[in-house]
PDB file of N, CA and C in Angstrom:
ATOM      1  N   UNK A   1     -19.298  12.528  11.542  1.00  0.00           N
ATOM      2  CA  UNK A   1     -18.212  13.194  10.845  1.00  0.00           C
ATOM      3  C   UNK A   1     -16.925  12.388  11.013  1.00  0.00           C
ATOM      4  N   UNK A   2     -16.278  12.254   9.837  1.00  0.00           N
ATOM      5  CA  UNK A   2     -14.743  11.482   9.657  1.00  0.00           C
ATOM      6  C   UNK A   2     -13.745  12.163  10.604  1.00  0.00           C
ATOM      7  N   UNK A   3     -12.741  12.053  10.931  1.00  0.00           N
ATOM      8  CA  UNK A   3     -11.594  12.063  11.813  1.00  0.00           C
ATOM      9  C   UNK A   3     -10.358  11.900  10.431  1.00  0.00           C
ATOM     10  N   UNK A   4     -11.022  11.173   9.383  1.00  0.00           N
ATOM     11  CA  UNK A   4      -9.984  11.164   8.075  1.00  0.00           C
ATOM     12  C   UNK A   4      -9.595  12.077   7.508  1.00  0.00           C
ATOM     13  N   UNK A   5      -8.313  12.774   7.317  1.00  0.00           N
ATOM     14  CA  UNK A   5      -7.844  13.379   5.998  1.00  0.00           C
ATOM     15  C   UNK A   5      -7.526  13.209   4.394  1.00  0.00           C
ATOM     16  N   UNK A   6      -8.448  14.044   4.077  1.00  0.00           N
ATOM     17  CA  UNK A   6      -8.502  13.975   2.733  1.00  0.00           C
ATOM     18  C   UNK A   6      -7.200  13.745   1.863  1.00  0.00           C
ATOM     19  N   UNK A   7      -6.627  13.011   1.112  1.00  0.00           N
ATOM     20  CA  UNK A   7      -5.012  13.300   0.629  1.00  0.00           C
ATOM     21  C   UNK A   7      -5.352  12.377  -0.794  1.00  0.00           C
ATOM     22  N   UNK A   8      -4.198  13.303  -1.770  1.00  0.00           N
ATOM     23  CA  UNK A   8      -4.433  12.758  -3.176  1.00  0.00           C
ATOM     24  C   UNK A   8      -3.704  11.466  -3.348  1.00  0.00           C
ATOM     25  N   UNK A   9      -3.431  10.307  -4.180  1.00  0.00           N
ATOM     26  CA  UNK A   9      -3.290   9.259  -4.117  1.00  0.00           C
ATOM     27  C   UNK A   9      -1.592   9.029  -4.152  1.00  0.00           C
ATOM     28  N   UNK A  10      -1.114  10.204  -4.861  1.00  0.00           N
ATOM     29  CA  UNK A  10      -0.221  10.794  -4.971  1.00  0.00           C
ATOM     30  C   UNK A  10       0.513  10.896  -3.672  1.00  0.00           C
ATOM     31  N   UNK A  11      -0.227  11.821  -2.548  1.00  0.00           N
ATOM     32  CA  UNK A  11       0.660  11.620  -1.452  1.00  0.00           C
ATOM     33  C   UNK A  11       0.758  10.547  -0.651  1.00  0.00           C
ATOM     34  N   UNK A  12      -0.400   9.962  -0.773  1.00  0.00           N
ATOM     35  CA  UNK A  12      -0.473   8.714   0.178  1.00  0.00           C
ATOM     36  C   UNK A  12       0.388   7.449  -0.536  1.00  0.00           C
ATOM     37  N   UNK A  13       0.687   7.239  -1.894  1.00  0.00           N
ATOM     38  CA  UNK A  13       1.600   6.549  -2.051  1.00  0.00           C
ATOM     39  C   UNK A  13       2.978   6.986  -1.646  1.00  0.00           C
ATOM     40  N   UNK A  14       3.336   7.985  -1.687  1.00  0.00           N
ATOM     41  CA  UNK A  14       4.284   8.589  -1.160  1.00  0.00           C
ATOM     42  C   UNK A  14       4.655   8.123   0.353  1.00  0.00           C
ATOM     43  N   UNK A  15       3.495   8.194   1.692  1.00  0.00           N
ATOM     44  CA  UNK A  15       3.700   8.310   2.245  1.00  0.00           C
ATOM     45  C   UNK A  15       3.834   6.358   2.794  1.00  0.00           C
ATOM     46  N   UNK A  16       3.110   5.837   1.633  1.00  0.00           N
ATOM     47  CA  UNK A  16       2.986   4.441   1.950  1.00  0.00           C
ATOM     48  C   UNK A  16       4.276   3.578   1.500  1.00  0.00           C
ATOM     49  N   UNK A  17       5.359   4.038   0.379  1.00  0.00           N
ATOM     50  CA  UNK A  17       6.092   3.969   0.083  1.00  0.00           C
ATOM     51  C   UNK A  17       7.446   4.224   0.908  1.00  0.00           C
ATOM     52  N   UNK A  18       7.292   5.091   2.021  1.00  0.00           N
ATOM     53  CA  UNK A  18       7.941   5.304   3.025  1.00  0.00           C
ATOM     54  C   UNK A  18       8.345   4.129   3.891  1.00  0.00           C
ATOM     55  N   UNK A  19       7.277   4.129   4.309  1.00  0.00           N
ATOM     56  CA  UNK A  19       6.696   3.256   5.270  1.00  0.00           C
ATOM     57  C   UNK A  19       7.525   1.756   5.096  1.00  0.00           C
ATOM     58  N   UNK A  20       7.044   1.415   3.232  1.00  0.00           N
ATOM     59  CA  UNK A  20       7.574   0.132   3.174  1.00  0.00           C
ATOM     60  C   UNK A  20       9.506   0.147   3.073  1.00  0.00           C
ATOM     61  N   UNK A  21       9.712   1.002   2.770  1.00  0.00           N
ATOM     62  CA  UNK A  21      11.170   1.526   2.907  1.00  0.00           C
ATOM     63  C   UNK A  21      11.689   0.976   4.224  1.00  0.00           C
ATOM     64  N   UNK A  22      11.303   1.796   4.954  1.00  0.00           N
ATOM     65  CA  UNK A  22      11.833   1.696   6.399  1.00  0.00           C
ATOM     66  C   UNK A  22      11.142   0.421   7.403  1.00  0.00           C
ATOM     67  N   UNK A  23      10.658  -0.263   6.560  1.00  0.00           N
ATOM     68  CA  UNK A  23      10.330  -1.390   7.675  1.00  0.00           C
ATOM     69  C   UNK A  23      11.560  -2.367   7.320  1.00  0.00           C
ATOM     70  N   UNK A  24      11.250  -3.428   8.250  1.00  0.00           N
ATOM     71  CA  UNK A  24      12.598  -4.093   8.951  1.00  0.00           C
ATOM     72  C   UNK A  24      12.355  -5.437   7.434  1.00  0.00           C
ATOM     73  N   UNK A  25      11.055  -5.743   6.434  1.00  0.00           N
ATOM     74  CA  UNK A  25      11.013  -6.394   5.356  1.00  0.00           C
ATOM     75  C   UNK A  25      11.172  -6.085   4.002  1.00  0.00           C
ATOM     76  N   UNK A  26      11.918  -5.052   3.940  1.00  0.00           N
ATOM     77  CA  UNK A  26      11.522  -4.388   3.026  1.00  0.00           C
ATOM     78  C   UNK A  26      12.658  -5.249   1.828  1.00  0.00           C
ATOM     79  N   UNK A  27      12.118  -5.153   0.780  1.00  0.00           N
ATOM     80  CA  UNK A  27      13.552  -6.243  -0.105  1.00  0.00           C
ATOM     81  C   UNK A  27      13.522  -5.007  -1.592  1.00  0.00           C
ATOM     82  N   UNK A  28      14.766  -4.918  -1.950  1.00  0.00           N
ATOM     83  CA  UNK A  28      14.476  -3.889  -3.318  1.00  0.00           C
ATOM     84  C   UNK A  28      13.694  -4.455  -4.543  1.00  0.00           C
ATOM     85  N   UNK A  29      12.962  -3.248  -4.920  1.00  0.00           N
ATOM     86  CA  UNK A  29      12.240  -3.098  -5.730  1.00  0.00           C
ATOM     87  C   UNK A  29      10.552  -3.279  -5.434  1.00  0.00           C
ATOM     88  N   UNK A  30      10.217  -2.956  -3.839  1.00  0.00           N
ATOM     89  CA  UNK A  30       9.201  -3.196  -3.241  1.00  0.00           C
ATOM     90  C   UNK A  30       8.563  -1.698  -3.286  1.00  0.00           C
ATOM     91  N   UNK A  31       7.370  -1.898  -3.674  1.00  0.00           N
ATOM     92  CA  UNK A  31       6.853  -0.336  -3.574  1.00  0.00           C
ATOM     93  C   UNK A  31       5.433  -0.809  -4.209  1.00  0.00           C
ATOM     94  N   UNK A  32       4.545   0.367  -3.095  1.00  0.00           N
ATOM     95  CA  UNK A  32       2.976   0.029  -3.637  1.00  0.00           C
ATOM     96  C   UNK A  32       3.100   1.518  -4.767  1.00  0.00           C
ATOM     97  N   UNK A  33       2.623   1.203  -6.333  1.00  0.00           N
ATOM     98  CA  UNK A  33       2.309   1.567  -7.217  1.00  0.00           C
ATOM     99  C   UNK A  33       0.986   2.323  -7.510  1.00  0.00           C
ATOM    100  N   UNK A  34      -0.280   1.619  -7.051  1.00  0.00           N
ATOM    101  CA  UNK A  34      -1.390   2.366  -6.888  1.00  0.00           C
ATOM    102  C   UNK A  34      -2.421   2.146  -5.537  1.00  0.00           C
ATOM    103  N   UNK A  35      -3.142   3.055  -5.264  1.00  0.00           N
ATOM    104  CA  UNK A  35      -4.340   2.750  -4.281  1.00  0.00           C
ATOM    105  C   UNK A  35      -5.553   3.031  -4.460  1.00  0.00           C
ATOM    106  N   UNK A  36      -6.282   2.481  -4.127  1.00  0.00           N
ATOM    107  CA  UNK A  36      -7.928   2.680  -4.182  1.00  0.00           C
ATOM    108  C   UNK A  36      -8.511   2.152  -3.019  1.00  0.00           C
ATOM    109  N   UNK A  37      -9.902   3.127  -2.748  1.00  0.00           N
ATOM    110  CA  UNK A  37     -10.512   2.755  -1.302  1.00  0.00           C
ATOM    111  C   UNK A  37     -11.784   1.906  -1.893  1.00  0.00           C
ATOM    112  N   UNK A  38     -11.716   0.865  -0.991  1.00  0.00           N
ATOM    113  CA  UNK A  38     -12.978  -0.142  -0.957  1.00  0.00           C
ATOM    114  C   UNK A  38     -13.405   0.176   0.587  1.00  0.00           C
ATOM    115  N   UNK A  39     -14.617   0.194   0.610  1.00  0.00           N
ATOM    116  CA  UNK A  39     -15.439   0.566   1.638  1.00  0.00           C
ATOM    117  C   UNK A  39     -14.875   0.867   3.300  1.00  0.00           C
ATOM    118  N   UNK A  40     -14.364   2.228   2.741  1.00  0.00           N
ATOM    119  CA  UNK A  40     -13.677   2.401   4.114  1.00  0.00           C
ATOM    120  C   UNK A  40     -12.174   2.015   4.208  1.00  0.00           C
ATOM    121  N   UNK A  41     -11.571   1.336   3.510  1.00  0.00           N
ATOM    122  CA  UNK A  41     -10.405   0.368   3.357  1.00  0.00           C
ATOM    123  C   UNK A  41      -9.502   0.659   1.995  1.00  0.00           C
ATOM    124  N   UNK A  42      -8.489   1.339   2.838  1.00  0.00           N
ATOM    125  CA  UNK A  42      -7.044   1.512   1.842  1.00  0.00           C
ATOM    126  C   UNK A  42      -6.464   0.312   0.992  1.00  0.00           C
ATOM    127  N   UNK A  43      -6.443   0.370  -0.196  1.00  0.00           N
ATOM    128  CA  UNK A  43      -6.014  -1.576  -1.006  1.00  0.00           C
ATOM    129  C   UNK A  43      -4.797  -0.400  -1.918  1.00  0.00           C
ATOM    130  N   UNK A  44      -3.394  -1.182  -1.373  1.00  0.00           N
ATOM    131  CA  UNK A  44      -2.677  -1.035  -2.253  1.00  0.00           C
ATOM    132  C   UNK A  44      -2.093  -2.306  -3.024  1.00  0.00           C
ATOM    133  N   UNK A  45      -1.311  -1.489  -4.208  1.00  0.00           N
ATOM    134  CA  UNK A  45      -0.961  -3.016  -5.077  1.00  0.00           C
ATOM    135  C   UNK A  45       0.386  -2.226  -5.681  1.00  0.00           C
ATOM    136  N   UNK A  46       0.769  -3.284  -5.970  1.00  0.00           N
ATOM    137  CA  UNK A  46       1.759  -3.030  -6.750  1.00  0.00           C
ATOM    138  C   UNK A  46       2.501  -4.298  -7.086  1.00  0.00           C
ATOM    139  N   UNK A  47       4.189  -4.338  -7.406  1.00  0.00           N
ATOM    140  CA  UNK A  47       4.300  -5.443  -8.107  1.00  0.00           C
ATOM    141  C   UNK A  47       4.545  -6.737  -7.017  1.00  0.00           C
ATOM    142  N   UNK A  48       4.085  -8.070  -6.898  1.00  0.00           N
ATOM    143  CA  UNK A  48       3.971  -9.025  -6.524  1.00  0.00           C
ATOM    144  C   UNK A  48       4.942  -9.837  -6.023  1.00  0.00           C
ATOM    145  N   UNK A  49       6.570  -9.864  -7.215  1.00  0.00           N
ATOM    146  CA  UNK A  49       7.206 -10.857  -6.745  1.00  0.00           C
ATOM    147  C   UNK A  49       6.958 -11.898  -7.570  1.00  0.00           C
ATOM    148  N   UNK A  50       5.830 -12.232  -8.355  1.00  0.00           N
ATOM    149  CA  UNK A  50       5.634 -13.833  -9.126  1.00  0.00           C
ATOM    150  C   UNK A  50       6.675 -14.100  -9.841  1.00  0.00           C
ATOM    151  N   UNK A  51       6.833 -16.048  -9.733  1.00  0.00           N
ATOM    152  CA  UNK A  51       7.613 -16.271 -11.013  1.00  0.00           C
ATOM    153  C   UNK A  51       7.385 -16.019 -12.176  1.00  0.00           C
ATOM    154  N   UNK A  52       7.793 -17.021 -13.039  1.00  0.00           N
ATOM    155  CA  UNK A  52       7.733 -17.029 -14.283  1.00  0.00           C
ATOM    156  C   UNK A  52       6.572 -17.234 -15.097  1.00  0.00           C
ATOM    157  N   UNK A  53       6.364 -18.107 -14.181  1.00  0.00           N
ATOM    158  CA  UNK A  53       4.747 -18.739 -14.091  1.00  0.00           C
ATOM    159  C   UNK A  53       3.598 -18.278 -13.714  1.00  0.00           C
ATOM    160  N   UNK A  54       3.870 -17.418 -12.764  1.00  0.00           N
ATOM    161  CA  UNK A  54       2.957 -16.016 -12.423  1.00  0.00           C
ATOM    162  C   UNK A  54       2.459 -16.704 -10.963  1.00  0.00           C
ATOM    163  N   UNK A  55       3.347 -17.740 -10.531  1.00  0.00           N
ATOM    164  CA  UNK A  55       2.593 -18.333  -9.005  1.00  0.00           C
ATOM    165  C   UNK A  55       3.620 -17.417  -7.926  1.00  0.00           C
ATOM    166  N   UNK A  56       3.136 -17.667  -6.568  1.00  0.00           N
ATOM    167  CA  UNK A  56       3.923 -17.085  -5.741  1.00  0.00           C
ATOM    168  C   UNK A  56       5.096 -17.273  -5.262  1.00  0.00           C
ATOM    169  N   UNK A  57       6.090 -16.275  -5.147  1.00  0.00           N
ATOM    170  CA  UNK A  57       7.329 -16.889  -4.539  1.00  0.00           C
ATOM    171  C   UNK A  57       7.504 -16.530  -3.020  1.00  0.00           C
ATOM    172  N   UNK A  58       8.747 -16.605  -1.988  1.00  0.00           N
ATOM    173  CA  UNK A  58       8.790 -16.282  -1.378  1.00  0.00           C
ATOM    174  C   UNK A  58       8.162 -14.953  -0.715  1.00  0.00           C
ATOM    175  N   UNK A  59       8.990 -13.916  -1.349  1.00  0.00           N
ATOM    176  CA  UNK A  59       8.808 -11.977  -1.783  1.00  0.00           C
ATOM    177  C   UNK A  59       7.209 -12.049  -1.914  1.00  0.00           C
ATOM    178  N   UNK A  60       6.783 -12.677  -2.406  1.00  0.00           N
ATOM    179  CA  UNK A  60       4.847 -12.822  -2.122  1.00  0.00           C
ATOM    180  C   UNK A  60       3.915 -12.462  -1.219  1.00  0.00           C
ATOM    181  N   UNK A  61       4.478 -13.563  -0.064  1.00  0.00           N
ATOM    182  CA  UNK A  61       4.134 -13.133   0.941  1.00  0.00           C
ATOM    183  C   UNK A  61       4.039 -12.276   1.977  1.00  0.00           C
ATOM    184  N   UNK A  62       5.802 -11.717   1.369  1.00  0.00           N
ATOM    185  CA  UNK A  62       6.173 -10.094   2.229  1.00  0.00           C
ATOM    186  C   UNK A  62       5.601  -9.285   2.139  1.00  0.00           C
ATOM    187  N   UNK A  63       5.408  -8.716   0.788  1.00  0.00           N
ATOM    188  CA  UNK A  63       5.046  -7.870  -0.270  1.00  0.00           C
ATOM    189  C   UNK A  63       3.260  -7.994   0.438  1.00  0.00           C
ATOM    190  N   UNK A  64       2.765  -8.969   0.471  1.00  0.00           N
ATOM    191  CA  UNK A  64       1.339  -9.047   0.450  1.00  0.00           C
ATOM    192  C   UNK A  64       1.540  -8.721   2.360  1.00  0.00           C
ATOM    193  N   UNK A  65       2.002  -8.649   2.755  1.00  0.00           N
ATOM    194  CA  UNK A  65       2.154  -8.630   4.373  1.00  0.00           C
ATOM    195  C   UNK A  65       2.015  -7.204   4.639  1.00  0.00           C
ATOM    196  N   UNK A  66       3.176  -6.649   3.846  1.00  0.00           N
ATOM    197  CA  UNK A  66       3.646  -5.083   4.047  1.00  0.00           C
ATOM    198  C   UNK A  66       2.071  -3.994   3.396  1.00  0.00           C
ATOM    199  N   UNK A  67       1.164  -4.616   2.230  1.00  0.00           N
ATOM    200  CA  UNK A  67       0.383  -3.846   2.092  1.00  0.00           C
ATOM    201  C   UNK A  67      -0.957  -3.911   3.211  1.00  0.00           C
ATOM    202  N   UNK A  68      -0.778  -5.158   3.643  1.00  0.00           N
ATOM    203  CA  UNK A  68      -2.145  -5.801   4.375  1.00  0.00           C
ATOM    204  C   UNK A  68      -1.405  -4.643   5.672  1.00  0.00           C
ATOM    205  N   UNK A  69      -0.421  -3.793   6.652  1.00  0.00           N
ATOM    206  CA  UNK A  69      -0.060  -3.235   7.034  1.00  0.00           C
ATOM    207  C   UNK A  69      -0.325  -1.696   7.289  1.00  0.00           C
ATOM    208  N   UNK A  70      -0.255  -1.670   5.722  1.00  0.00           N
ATOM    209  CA  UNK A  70       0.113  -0.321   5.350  1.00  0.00           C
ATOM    210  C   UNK A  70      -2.198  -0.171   5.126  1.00  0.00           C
ATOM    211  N   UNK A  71      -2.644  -1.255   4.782  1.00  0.00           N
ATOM    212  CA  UNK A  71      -4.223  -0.579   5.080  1.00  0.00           C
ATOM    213  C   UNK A  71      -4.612  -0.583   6.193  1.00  0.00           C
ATOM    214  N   UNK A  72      -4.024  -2.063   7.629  1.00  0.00           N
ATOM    215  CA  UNK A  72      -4.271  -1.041   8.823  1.00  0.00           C
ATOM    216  C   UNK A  72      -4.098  -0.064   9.256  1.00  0.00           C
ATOM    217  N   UNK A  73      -2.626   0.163   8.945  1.00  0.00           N
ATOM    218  CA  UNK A  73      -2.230   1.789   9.353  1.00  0.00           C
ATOM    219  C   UNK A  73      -2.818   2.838   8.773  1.00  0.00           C
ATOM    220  N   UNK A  74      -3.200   3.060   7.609  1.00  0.00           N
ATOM    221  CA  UNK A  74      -3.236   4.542   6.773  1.00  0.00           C
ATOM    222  C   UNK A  74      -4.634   4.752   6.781  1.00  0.00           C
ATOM    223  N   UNK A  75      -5.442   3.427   6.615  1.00  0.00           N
ATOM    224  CA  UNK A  75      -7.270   3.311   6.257  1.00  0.00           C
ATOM    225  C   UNK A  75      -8.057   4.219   7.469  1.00  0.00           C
ATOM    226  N   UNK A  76      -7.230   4.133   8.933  1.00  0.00           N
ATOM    227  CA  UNK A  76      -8.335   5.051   9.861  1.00  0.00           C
ATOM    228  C   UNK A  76      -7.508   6.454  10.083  1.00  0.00           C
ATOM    229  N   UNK A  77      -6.830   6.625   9.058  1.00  0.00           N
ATOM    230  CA  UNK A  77      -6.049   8.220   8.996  1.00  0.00           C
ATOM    231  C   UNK A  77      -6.807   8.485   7.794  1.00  0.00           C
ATOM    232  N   UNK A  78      -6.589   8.212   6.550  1.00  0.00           N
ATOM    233  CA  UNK A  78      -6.832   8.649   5.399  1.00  0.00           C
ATOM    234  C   UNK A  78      -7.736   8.293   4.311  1.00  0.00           C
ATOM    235  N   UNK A  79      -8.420   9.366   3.611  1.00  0.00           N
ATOM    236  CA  UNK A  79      -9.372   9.057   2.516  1.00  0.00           C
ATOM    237  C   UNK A  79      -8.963   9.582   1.593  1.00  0.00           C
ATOM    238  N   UNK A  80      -8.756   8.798   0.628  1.00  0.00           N
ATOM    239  CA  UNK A  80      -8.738   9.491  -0.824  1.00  0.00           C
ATOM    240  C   UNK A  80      -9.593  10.934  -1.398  1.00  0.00           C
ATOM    241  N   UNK A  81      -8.866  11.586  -1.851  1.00  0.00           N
ATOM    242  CA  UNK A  81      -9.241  13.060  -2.096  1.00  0.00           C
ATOM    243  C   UNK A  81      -9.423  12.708  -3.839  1.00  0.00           C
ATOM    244  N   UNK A  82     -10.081  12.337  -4.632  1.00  0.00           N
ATOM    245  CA  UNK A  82      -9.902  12.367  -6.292  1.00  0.00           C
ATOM    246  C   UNK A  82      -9.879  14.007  -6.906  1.00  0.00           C
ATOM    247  N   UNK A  83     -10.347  14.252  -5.685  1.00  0.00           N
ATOM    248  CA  UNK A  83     -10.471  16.486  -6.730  1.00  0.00           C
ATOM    249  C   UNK A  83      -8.754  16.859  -6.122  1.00  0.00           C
ATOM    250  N   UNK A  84      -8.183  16.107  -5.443  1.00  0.00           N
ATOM    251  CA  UNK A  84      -6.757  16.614  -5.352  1.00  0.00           C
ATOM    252  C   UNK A  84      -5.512  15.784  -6.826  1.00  0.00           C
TER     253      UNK A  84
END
């Protein structure tokens, strides 16, 4: 039996959106947009940071830091609920 709480995607962006708020990287206009669970494992995304060109910029790496974060933290708390 899981130890996970069930929560709609809705709150958990909410609560993941927090998170990236108040950390010490946070740069405006940073925010995970959607989530989905891959086997056991919270994957958020949202917008990137790319240039023009669509390669990486600096904000890339943050951005990709802060979600790789936010699935250690949230993935052994929370499972996606889809009937919520």
């Amino acid at each position: 039996m899981s130890d996970k709480q069930a929560i709609s995607r809705n709150e958990l962006l909410m609560i993941a959106n927090q998170i990236i708020q108040d950390h010490d990287s946070y740069i405006e206009g940073m925010r995970a947009d959607a989530v989905e669970e891959k086997a056991d494992v919270l994957v958020f995304k949202g917008n990137y940071f790319l240039d023009d060109n669509g390669l990486p910029t600096p904000n890339t790496t943050m951005v990709f830091n802060l979600f790789k974060l936010l699935a250690h933290q949230l993935s052994p708390k929370f499972t996606l609920d889809d009937a919520k």
